[in-house]
Protein backbone atom coordinates (compact mmCIF):
# COMPACT_ATOMS: atom_id res chain seq x y z
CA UNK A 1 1.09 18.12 -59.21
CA UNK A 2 0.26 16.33 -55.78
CA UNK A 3 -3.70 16.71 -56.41
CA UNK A 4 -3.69 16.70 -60.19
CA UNK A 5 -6.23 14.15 -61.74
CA UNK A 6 -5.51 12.40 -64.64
CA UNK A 7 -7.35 11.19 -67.88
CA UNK A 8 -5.44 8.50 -69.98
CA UNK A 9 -6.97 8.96 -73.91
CA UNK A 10 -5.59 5.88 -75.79
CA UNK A 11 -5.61 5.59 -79.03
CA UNK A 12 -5.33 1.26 -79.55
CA UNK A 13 -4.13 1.52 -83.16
CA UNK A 14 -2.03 4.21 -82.95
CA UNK A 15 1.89 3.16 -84.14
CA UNK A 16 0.52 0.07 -85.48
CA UNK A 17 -0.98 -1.05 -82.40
CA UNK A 18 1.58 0.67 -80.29
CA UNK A 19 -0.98 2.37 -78.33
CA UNK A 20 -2.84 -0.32 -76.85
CA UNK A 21 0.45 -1.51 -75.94
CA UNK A 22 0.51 1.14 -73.55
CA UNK A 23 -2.13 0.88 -71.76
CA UNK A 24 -0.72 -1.45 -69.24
CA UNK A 25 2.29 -0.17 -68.78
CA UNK A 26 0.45 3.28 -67.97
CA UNK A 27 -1.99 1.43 -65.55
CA UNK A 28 1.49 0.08 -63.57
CA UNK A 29 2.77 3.62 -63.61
CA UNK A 30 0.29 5.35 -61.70
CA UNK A 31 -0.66 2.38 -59.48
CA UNK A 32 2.61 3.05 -57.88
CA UNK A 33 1.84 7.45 -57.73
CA UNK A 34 -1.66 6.15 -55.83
CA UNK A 35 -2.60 9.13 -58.22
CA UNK A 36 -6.31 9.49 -59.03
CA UNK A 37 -6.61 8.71 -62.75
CA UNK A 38 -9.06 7.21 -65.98
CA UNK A 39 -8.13 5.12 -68.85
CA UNK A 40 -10.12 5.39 -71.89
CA UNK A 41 -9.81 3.74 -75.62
CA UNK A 42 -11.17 5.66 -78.38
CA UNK A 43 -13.50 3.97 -81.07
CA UNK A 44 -12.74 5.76 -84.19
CA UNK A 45 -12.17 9.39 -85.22
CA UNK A 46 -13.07 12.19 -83.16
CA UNK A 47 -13.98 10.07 -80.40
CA UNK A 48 -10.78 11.25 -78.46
CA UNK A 49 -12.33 15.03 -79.02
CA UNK A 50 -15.72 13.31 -77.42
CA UNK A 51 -13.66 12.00 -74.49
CA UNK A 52 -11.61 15.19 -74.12
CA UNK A 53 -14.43 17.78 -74.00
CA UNK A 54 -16.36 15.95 -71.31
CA UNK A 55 -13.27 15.45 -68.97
CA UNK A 56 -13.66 16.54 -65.54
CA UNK A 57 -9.72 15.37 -64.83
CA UNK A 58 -7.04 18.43 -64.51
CA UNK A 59 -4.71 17.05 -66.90
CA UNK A 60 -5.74 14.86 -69.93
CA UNK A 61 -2.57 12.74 -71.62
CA UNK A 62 -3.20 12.08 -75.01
CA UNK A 63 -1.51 8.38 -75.53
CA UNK A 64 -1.00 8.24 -79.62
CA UNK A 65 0.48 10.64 -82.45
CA UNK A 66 -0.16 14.20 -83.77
CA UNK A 67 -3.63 12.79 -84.90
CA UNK A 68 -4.73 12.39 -81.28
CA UNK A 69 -2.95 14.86 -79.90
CA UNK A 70 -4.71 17.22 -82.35
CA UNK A 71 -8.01 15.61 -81.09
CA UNK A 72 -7.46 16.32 -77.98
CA UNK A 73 -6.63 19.90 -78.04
CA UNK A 74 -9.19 20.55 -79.88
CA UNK A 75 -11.69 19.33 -76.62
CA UNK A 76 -9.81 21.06 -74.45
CA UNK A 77 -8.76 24.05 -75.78
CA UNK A 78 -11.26 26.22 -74.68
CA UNK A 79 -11.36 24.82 -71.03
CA UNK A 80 -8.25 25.59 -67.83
CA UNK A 81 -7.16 21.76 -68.45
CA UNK A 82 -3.55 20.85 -68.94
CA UNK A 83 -2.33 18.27 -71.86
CA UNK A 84 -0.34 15.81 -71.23
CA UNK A 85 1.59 13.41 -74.54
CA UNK A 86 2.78 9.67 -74.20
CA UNK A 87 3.83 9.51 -78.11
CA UNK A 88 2.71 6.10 -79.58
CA UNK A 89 2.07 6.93 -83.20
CA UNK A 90 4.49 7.01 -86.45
CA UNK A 91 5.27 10.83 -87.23
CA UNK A 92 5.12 12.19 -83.47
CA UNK A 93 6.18 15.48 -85.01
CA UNK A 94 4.69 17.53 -82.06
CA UNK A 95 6.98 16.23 -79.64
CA UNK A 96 9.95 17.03 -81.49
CA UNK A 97 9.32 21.03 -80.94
CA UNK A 98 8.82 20.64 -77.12
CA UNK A 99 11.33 18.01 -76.12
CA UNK A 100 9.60 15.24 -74.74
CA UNK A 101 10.78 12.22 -74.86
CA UNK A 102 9.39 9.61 -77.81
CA UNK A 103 10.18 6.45 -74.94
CA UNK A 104 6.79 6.57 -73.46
CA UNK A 105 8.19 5.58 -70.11
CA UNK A 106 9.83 8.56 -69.35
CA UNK A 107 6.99 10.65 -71.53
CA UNK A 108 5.22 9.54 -68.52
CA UNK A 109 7.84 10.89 -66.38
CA UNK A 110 7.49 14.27 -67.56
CA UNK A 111 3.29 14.21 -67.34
CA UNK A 112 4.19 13.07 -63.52
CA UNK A 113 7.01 15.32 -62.63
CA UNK A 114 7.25 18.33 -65.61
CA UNK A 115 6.88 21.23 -66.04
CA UNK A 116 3.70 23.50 -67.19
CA UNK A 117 4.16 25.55 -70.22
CA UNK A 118 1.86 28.16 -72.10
CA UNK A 119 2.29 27.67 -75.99
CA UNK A 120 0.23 28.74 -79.53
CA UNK A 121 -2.15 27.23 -80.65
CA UNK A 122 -3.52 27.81 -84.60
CA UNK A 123 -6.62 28.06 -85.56
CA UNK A 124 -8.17 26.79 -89.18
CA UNK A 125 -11.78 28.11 -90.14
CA UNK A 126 -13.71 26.15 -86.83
CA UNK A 127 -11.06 23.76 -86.15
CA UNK A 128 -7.68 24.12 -84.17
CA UNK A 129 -3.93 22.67 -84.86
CA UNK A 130 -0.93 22.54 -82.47
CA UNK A 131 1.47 21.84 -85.21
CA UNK A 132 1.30 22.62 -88.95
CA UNK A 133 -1.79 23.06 -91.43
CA UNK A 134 -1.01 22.81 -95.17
CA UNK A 135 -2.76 22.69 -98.64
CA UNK A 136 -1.42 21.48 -101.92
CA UNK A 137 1.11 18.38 -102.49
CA UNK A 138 1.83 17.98 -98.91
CA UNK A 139 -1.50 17.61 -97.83
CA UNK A 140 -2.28 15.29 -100.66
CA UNK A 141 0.81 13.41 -99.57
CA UNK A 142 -0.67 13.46 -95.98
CA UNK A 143 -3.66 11.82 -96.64
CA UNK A 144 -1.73 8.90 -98.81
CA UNK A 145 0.36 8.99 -95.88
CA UNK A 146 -2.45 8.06 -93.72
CA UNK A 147 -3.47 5.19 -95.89
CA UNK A 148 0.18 4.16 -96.11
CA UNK A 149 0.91 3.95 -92.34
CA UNK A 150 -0.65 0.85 -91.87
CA UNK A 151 2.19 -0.83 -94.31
CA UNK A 152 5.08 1.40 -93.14
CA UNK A 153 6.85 3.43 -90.46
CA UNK A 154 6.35 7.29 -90.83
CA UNK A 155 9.11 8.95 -92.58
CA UNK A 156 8.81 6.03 -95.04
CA UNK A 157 4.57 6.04 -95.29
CA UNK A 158 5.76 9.77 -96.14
CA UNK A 159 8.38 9.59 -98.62
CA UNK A 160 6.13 6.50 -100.58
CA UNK A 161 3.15 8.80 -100.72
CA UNK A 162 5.28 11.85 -101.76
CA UNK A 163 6.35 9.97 -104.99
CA UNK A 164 2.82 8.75 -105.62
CA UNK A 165 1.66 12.55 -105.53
CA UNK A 166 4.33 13.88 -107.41
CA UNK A 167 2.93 11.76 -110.19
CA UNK A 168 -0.58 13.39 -110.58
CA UNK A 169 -0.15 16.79 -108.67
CA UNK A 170 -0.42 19.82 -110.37
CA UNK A 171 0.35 23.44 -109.14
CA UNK A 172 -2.83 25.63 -107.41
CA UNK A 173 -3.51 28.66 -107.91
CA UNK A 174 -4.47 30.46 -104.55
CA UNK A 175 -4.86 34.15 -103.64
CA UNK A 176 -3.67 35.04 -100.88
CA UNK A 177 -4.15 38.38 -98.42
CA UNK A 178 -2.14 39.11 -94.93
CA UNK A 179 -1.24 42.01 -92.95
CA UNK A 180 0.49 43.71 -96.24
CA UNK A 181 -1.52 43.29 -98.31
CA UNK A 182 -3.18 40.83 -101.42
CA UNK A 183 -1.59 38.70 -104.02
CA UNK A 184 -2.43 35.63 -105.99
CA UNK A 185 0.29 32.73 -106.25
CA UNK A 186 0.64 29.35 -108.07
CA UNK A 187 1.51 27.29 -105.44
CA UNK A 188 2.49 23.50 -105.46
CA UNK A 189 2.55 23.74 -101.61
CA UNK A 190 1.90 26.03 -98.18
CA UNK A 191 2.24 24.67 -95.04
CA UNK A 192 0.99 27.27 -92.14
CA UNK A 193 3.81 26.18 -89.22
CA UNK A 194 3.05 26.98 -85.50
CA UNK A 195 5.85 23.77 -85.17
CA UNK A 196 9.05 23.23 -87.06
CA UNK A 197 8.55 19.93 -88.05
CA UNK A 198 5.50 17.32 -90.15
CA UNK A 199 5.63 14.08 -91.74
CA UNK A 200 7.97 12.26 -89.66
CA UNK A 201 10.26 14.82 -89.23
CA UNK A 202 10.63 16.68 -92.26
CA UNK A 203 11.26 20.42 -90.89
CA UNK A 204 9.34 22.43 -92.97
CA UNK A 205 9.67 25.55 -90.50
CA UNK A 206 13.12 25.08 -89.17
CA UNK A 207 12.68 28.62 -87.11
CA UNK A 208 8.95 28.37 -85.83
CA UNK A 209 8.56 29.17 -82.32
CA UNK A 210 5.29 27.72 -80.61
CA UNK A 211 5.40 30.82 -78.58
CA UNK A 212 6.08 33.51 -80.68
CA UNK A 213 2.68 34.46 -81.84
CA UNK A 214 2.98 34.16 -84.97
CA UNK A 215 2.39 31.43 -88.07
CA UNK A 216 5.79 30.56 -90.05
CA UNK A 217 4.13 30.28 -93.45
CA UNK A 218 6.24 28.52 -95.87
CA UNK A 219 5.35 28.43 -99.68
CA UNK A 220 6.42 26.90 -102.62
CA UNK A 221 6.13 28.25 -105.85
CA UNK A 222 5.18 26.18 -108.91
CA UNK A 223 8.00 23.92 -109.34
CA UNK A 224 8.72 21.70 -112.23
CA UNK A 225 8.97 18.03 -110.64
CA UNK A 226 12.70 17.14 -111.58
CA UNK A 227 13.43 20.53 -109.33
CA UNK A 228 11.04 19.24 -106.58
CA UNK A 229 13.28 15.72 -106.78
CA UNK A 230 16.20 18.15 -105.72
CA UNK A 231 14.24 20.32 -103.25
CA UNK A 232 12.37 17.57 -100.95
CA UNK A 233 15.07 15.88 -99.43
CA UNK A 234 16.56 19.08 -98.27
CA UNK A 235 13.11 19.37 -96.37
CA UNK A 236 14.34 16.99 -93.50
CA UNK A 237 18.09 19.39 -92.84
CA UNK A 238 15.53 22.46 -93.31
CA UNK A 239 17.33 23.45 -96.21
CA UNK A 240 14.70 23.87 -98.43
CA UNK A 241 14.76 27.92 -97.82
CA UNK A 242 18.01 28.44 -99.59
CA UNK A 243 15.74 27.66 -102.91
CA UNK A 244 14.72 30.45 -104.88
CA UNK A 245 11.03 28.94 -104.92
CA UNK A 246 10.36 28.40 -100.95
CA UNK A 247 9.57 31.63 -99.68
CA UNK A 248 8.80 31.87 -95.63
CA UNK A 249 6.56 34.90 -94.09
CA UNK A 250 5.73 34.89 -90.01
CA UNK A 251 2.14 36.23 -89.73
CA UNK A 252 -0.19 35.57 -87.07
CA UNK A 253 -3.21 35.88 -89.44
CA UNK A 254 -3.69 34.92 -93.27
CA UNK A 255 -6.42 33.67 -95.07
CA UNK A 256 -6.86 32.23 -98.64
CA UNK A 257 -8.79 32.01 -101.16
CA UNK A 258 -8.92 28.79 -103.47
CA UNK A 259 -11.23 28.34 -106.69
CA UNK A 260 -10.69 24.30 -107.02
CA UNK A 261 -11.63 21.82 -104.50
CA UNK A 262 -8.48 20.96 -102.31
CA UNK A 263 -7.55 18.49 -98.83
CA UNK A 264 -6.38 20.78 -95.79
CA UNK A 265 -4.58 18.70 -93.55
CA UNK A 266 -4.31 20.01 -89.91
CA UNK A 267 -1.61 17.63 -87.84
CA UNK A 268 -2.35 15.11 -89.81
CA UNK A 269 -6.12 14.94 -90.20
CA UNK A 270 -7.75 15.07 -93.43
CA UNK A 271 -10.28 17.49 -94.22
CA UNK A 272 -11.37 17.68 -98.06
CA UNK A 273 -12.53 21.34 -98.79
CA UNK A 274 -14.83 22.52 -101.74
CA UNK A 275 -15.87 26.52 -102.81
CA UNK A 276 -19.39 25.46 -101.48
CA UNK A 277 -17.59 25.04 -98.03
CA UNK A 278 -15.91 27.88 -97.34
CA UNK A 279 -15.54 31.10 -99.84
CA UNK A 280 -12.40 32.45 -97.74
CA UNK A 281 -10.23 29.74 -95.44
CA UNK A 282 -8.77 31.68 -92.61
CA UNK A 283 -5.77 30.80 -90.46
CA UNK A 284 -4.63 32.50 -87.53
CA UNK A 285 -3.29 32.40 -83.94
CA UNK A 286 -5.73 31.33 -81.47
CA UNK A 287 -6.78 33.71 -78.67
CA UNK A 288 -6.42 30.70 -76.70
CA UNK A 289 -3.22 29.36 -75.29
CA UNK A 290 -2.48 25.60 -74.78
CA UNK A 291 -1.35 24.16 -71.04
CA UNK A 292 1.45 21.31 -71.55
CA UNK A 293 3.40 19.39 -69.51
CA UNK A 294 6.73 18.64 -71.07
C-alpha cells in the first residue's frame, strides 16, 4: 500500500458530532505515514457521493456510519478504487459483517496496513447498498430512527422508533416474483440482506454472506402486534427464524411489486416510493464487486 493515495470523506455530524472529531486525529495519523492524502467535510446529503465520484485518490475512507458509507459506494462503485471505513456514526452495522474495528484508531490501522477484499454489492432500482434494503415497518422505523438519532444512541433511536411504528403500521400487501416463480404476500416487513446485521445491530440475516452472491431475503408475514412484541427482541440473538411467520429465501435477484406508496430504506437512507415512481422495484446482486480494506 506503499504508493496508495488516500481521500479522507468526513462526515462532521456523524455519531453526534463524532465525525468531526476525527478529523484531527486522522490528520496526525498520516502525518506520521508521510502518505499522500485529502481531507474533505461533506455539506449535507449526497455530497459524500459528489466527493466520491470525482476522486482521483486509490483508496477513499469513508469517516461516518452506514449512511456514508452507503454514499460512498455508491461514487465509487463503478470505478477500480478501494474503500476504506473509520466508523463514527450510531448503527455502524456494516462493520460488524467484515470485522473492523468500531475504535477508529485502529480502523485506521487496518485502511494503512489491511488487507484488500472483493465483496457484493446490491443493487435497488438505480441506486446501490452494501448492507440491507427493506420495505414495510422496518423501514418506517428507519426513517424515525433517523430523526431519533440526534436524541439517542443507535440501538436505542431504534428500539424508540420501533414502538412509535408499531402504533400506526399496518401490514402491505406486496407481490412478489423470483427465480421460482410469483406470489403475492401480506407482509409487515422484508428486509433484502447482503449483511447480517441493521439498526444497531439487530441481525436480521444471521447467515448472509457478503460474498456469496446471493440476497438473504427475510420476510415477515402479517403479524398481529402483541406477537411482534414477542418476535422483535429475538431480532438482535437472530432468533427471529424459529417463528412460524419469518420466512428467509437466498436469491440473487427479486423484484416487487407494491400498489400503496411505501419508504425503501437502503443502509439507512430514506427513499419514499410511490406507483408513479416505479411500476416494478427490482433488487439484485450487482455485476459490480466492492474493493475494501478491512
Amino acid at each position: 500500500m506503499e504508493d496508495k493515495t488516500y481521500l479522507f470523506i468526513v462526515n462532521p455530524v456523524s455519531g453526534n458530532g463524532k465525525g468531526r472529531k476525527m478529523v484531527d486525529k486522522i490528520h496526525k495519523a498520516m502525518a506520521k505515514t508521510k502518505k499522500v492524502y485529502r481531507l474533505e467535510l461533506t455539506k449535507g446529503k449526497g455530497y459524500a457521493k459528489r466527493l466520491a465520484l470525482a476522486a482521483t485518490e486509490d483508496v477513499v475512507v469513508a469517516v461516518g456510519g452506514d449512511g456514508t458509507i452507503n454514499e460512498v459506494v455508491n461514487g465509487i462503485i463503478k470505478s477500480d478504487k478501494v474503500l476504506g471505513v473509520v466508523p463514527s456514526g450510531t448503527g455502524n452495522d456494516f462493520i460488524r459483517n467484515l470485522d473492523i474495528p468500531k475504535e477508529p484508531e485502529k480502523a485506521l490501522e487496518r485502511i494503512l496496513n489491511g488487507e484488500e477484499i472483493a465483496i457484493n454489492v446490491g443493487k435497488a432500482f438505480e441506486h446501490y447498498f452494501v448492507n440491507i434494503a427493506s420495505v414495510g415497518l422496518d423501514a418506517e422505523i428507519a426513517n424515525e430512527a433517523n430523526r431519533l438519532k440526534k436524541f439517542f444512541n443507535g440501538t436505542t433511536a431504534y428500539v424508540v422508533a420501533f414502538i412509535k411504528a408499531l402504533l400506526s403500521f399496518n401490514s402491505i400487501s406486496i407481490s412478489i416474483k423470483n427465480g421460482k416463480g410469483s406470489f403475492k404476500q401480506e407482509t409487515t416487513l422484508m428486509a433484502l440482506c447482503n449483511g447480517k446485521s441493521y439498526g444497531g445491530g439487530m441481525k436480521i440475516a444471521p447467515l448472509a454472506d457478503m460474498g456469496d452472491d446471493l440476497l438473504d431475503i427475510c420476510i415477515v408475514k402479517k403479524i398481529n402486534k402483541l406477537k411482534l412484541l414477542l418476535v422483535f427482541p429475538t431480532i438482535f440473538t437472530g432468533k427471529h427464524t424459529k417463528f412460524k411467520e419469518v420466512q428467509i429465501i437466498k436469491e440473487p435477484y427479486i423484484s416487487l411489486r407494491i400498489e400503496d406508496p411505501v419508504i425503501i430504506n437502503l443502509d439507512g437512507e430514506i427513499y419514499p416510493i410511490t406507483k408513479e415512481d416505479f411500476e416494478v422495484l427490482e433488487f439484485k446482486i450487482s455485476k459490480f464487486k466492492l474493493k475494501v480494506l478491512c
